[in-house]
Protein backbone atom coordinates (compact mmCIF):
# COMPACT_ATOMS: atom_id res chain seq x y z
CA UNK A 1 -28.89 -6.43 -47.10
CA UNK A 2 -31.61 -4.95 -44.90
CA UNK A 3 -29.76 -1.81 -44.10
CA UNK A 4 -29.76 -1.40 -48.15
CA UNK A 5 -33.23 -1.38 -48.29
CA UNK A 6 -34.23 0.51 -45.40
CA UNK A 7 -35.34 4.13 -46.15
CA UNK A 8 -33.59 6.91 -44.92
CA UNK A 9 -35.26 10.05 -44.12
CA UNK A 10 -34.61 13.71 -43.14
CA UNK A 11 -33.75 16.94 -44.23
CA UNK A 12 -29.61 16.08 -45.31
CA UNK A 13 -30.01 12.15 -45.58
CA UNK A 14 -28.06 12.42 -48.86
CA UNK A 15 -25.33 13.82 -47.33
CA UNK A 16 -25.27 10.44 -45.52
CA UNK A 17 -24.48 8.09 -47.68
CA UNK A 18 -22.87 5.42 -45.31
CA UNK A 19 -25.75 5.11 -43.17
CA UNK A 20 -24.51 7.18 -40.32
CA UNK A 21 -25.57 10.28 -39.18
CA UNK A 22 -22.81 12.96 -39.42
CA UNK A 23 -24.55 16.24 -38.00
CA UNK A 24 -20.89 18.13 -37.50
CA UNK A 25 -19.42 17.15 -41.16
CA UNK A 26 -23.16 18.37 -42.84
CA UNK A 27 -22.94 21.52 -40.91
CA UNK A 28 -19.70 22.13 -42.51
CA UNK A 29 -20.68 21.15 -45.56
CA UNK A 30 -23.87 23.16 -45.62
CA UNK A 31 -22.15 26.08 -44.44
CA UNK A 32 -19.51 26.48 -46.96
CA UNK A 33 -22.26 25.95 -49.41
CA UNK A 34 -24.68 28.61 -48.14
CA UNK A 35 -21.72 31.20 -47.51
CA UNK A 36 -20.27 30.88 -50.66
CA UNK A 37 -23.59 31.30 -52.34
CA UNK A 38 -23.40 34.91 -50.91
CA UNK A 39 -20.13 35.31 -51.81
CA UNK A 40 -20.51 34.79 -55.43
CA UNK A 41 -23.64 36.76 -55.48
CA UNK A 42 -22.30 39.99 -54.00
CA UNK A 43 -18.89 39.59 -56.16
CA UNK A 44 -21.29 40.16 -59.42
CA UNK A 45 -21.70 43.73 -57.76
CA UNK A 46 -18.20 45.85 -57.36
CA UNK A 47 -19.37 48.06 -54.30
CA UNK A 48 -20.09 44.56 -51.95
CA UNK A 49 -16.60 43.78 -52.58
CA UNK A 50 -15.92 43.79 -48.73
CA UNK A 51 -18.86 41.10 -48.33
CA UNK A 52 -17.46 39.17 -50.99
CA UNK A 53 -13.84 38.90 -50.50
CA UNK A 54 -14.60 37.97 -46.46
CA UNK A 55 -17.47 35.61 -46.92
CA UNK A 56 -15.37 33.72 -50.15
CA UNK A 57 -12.39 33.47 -47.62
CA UNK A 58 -14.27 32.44 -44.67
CA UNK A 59 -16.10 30.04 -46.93
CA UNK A 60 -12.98 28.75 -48.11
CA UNK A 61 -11.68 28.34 -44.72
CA UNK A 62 -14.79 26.43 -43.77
CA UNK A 63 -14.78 24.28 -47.17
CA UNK A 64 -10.78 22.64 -46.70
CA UNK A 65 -11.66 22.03 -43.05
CA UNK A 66 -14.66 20.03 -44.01
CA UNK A 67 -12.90 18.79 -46.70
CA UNK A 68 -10.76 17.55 -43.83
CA UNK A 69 -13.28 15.80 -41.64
CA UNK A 70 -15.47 14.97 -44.29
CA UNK A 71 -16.72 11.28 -44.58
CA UNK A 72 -19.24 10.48 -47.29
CA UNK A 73 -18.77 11.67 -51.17
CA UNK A 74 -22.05 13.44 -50.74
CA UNK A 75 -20.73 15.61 -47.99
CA UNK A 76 -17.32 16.20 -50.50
CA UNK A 77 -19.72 16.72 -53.77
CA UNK A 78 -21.48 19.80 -51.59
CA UNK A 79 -18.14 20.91 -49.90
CA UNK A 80 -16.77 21.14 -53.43
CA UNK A 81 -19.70 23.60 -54.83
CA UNK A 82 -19.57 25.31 -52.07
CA UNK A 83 -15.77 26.43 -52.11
CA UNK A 84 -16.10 26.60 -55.81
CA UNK A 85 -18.33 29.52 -54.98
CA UNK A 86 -16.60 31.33 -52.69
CA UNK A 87 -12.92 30.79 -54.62
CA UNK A 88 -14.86 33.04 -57.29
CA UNK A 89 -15.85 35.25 -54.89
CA UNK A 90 -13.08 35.63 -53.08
CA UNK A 91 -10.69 36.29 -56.50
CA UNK A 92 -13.96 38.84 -57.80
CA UNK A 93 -13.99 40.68 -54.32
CA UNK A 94 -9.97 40.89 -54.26
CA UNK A 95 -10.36 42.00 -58.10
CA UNK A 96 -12.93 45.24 -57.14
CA UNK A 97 -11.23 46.40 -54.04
CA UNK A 98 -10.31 43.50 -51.61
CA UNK A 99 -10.80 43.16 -47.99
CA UNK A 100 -9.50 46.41 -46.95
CA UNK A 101 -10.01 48.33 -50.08
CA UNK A 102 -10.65 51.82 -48.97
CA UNK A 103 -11.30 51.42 -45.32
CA UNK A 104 -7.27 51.41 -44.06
CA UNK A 105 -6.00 54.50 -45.69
């Protein structure tokens, strides 16, 4: 019951639910958060549609392989924002021009 009580501290300690440190899984997790932040900001403007549709897929890519490896809820709960965000800025980018639009003939 001591290991309930004791305090945890640090930047991402909610990410670490179990009481384990998990620096590769709350990389992941804060990635795929942070890049699909950008992605569904620049998908509210049609001309950053190249930004968009390649940051929402590469956050998508990076959310369902730390969905993969992930081992706390917390880490799940931000993966699950995170590729929420870039799923809606993926499908906005594809929408205004995709990931080529223009640039290959």
């Amino acid at each position: 019951m001591a290991q309930a009580a004791r305090p945890h501290h640090g930047l991402l300690s909610f990410l670490d639910t179990d009481g384990k440190p998990h620096p590769v899984q709350n990389a992941f997790a804060v990635t795929t958060l942070v890049i699909g932040a950008i992605a569904f900001v620049t998908a509210q403007f049609s001309q950053l549609h190249l930004v968009s549709s390649w940051t929402g897929l590469v956050g998508m890519i990076t959310g369902a392989w730390g969905q993969l490896i992930s081992a706390t809820t917390g880490e799940r709960f931000v993966l699950i924002i995170g590729l929420g965000a870039a799923g809606v800025g993926f499908y906005l980018g594809m929408a205004h021009g995709g990931l080529f639009g223009g640039v290959l003939g």
